[in-house]
PDB file of N, CA and C in Angstrom:
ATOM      1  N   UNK A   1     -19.955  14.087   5.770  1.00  0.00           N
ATOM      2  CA  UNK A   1     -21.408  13.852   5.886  1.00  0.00           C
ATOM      3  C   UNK A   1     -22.068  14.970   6.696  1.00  0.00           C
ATOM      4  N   UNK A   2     -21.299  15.602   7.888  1.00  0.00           N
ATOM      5  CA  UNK A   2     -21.926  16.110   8.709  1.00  0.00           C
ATOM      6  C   UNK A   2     -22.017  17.501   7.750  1.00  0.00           C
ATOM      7  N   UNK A   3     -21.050  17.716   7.364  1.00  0.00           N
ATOM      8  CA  UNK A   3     -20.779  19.526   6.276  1.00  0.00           C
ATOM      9  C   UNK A   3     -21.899  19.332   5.301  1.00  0.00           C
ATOM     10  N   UNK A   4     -22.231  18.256   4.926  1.00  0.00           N
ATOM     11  CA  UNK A   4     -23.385  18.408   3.833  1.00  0.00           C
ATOM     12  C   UNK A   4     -24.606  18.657   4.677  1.00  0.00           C
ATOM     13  N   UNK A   5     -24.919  18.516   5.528  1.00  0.00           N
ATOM     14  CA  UNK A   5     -26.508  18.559   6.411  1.00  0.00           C
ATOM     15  C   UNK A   5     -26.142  19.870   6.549  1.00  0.00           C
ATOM     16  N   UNK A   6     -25.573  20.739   6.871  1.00  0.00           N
ATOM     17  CA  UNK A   6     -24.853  21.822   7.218  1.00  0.00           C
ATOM     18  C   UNK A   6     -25.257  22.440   6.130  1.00  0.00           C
ATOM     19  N   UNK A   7     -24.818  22.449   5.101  1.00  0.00           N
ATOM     20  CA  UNK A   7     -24.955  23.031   3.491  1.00  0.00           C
ATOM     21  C   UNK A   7     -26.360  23.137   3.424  1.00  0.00           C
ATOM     22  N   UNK A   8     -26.896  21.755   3.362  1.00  0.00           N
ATOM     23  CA  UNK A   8     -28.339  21.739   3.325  1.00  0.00           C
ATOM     24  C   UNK A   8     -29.086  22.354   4.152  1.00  0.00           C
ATOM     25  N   UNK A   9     -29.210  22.576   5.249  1.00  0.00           N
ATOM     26  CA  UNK A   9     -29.274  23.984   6.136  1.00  0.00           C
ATOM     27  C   UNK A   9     -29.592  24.852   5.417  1.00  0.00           C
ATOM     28  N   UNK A  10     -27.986  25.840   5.298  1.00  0.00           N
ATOM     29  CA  UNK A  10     -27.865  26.828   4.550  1.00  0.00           C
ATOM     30  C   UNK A  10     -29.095  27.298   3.459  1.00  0.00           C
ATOM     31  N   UNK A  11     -29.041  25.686   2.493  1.00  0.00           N
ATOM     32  CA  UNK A  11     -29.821  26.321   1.097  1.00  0.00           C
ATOM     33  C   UNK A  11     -31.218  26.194   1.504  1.00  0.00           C
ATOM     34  N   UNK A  12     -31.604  25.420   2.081  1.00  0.00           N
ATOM     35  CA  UNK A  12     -33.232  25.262   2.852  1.00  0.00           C
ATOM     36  C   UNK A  12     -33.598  26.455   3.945  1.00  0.00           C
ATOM     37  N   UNK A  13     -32.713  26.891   4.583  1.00  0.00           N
ATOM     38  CA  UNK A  13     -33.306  27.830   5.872  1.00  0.00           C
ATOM     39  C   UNK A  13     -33.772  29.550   4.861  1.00  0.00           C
ATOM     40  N   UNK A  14     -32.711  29.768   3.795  1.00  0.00           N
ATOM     41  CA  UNK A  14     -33.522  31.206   2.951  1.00  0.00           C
ATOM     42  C   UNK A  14     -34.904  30.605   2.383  1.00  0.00           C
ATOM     43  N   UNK A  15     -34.309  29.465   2.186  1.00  0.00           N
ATOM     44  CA  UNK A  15     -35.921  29.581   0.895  1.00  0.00           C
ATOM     45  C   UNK A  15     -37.090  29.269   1.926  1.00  0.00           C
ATOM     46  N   UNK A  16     -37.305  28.376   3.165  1.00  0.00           N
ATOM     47  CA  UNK A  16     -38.212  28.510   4.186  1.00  0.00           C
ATOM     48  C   UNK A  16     -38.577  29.782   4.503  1.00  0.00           C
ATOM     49  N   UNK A  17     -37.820  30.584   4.911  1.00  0.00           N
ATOM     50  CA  UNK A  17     -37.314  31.826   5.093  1.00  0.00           C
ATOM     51  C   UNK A  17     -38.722  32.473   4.309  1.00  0.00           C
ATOM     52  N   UNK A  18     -38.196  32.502   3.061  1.00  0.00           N
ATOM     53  CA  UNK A  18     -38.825  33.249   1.989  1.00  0.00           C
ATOM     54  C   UNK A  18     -40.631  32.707   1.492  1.00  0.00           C
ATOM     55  N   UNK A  19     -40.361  31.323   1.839  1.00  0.00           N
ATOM     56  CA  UNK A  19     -41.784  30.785   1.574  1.00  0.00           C
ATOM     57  C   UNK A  19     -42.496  31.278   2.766  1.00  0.00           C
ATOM     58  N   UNK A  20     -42.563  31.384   3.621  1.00  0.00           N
ATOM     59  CA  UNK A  20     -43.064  31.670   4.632  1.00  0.00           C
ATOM     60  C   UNK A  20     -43.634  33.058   4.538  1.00  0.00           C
ATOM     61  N   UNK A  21     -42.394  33.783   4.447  1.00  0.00           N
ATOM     62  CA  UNK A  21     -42.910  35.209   4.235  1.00  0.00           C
ATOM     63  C   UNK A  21     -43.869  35.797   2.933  1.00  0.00           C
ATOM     64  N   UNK A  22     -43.977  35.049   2.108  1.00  0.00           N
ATOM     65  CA  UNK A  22     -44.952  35.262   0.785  1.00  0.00           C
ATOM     66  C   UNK A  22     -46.294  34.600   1.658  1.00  0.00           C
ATOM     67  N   UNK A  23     -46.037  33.423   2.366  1.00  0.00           N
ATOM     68  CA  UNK A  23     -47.734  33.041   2.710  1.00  0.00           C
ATOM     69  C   UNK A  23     -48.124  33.982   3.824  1.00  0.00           C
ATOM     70  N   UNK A  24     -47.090  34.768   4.365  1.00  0.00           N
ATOM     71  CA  UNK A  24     -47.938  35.380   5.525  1.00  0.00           C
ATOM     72  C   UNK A  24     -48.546  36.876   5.028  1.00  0.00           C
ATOM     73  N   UNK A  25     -47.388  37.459   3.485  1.00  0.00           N
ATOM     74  CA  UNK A  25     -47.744  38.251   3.103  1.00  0.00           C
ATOM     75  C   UNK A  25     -48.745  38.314   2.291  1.00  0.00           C
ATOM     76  N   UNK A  26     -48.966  37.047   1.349  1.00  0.00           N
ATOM     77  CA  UNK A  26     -50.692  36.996   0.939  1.00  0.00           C
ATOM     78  C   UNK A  26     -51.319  36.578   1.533  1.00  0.00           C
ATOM     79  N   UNK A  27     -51.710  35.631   2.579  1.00  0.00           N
ATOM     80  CA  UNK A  27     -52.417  35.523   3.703  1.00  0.00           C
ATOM     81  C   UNK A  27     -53.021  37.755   4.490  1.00  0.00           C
ATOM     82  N   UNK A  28     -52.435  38.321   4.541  1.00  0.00           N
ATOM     83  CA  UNK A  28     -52.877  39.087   5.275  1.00  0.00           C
ATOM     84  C   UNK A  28     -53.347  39.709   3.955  1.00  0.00           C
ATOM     85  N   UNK A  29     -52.777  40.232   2.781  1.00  0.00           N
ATOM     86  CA  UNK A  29     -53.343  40.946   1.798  1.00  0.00           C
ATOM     87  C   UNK A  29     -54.897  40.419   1.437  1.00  0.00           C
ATOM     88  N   UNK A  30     -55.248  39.010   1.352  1.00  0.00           N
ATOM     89  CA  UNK A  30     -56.227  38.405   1.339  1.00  0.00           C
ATOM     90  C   UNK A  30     -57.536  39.169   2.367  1.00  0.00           C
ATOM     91  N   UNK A  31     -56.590  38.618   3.816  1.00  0.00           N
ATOM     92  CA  UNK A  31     -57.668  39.286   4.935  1.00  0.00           C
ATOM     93  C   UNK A  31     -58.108  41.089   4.708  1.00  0.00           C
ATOM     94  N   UNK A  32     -57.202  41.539   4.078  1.00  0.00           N
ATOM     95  CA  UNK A  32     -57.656  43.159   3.933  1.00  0.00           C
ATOM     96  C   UNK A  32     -58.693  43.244   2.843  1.00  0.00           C
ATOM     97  N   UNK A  33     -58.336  42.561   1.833  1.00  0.00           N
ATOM     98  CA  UNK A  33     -59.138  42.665   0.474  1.00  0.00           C
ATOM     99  C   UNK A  33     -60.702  41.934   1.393  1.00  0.00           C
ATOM    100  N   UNK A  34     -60.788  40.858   2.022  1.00  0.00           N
ATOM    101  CA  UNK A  34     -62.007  40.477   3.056  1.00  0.00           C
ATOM    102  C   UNK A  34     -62.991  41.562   3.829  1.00  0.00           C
ATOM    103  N   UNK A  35     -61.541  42.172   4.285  1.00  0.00           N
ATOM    104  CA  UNK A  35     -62.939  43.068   4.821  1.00  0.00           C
ATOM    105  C   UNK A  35     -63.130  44.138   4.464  1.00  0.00           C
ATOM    106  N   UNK A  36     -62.195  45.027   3.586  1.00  0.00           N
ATOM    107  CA  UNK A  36     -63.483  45.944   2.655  1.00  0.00           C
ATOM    108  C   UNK A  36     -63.959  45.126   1.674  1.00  0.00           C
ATOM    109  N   UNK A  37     -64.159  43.944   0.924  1.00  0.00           N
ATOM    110  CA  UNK A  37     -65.473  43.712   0.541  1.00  0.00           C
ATOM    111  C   UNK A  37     -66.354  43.531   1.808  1.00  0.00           C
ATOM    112  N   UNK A  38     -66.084  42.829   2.458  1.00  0.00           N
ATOM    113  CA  UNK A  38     -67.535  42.698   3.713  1.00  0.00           C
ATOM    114  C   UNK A  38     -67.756  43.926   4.136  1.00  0.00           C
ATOM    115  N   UNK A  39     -66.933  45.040   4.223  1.00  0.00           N
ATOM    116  CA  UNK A  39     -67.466  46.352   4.653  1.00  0.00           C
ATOM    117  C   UNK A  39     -68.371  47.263   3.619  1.00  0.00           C
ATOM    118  N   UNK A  40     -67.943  46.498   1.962  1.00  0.00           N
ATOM    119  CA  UNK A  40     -68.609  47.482   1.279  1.00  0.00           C
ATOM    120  C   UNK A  40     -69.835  46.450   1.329  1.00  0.00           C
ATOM    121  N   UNK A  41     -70.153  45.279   1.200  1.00  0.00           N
ATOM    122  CA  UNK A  41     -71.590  44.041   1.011  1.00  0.00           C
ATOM    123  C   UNK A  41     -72.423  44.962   1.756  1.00  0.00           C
ATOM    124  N   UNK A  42     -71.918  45.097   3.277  1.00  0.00           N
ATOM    125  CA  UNK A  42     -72.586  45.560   4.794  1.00  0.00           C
ATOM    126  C   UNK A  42     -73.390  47.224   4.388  1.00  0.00           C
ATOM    127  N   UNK A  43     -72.616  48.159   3.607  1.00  0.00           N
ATOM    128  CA  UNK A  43     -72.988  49.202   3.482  1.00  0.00           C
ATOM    129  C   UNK A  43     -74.168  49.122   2.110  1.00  0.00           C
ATOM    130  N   UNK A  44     -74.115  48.181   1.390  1.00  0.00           N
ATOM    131  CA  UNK A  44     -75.116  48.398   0.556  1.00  0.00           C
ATOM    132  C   UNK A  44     -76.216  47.804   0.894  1.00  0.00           C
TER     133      UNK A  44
END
């Protein structure tokens, strides 16, 4: 019982891992694409 929570670990901690890192990496791509549009709105 205990080796399976263990396992389950294993296969859950990459893919957290990995989900995480896609939301933080479109999360910030988002914020860049934000502010050059607000920088280009501001200049026209």
């Amino acid at each position: 019982y205990k080796r399976k929570s263990v396992e389950d670990i294993s296969i859950y901690f990459p893919m957290i891992c990995i989900m995480s890192f896609l939301i933080y990496f479109t999360a910030s791509y988002l914020a860049k694409n934000w502010i050059l549009i607000l920088a280009t709105s501001l200049k026209q």
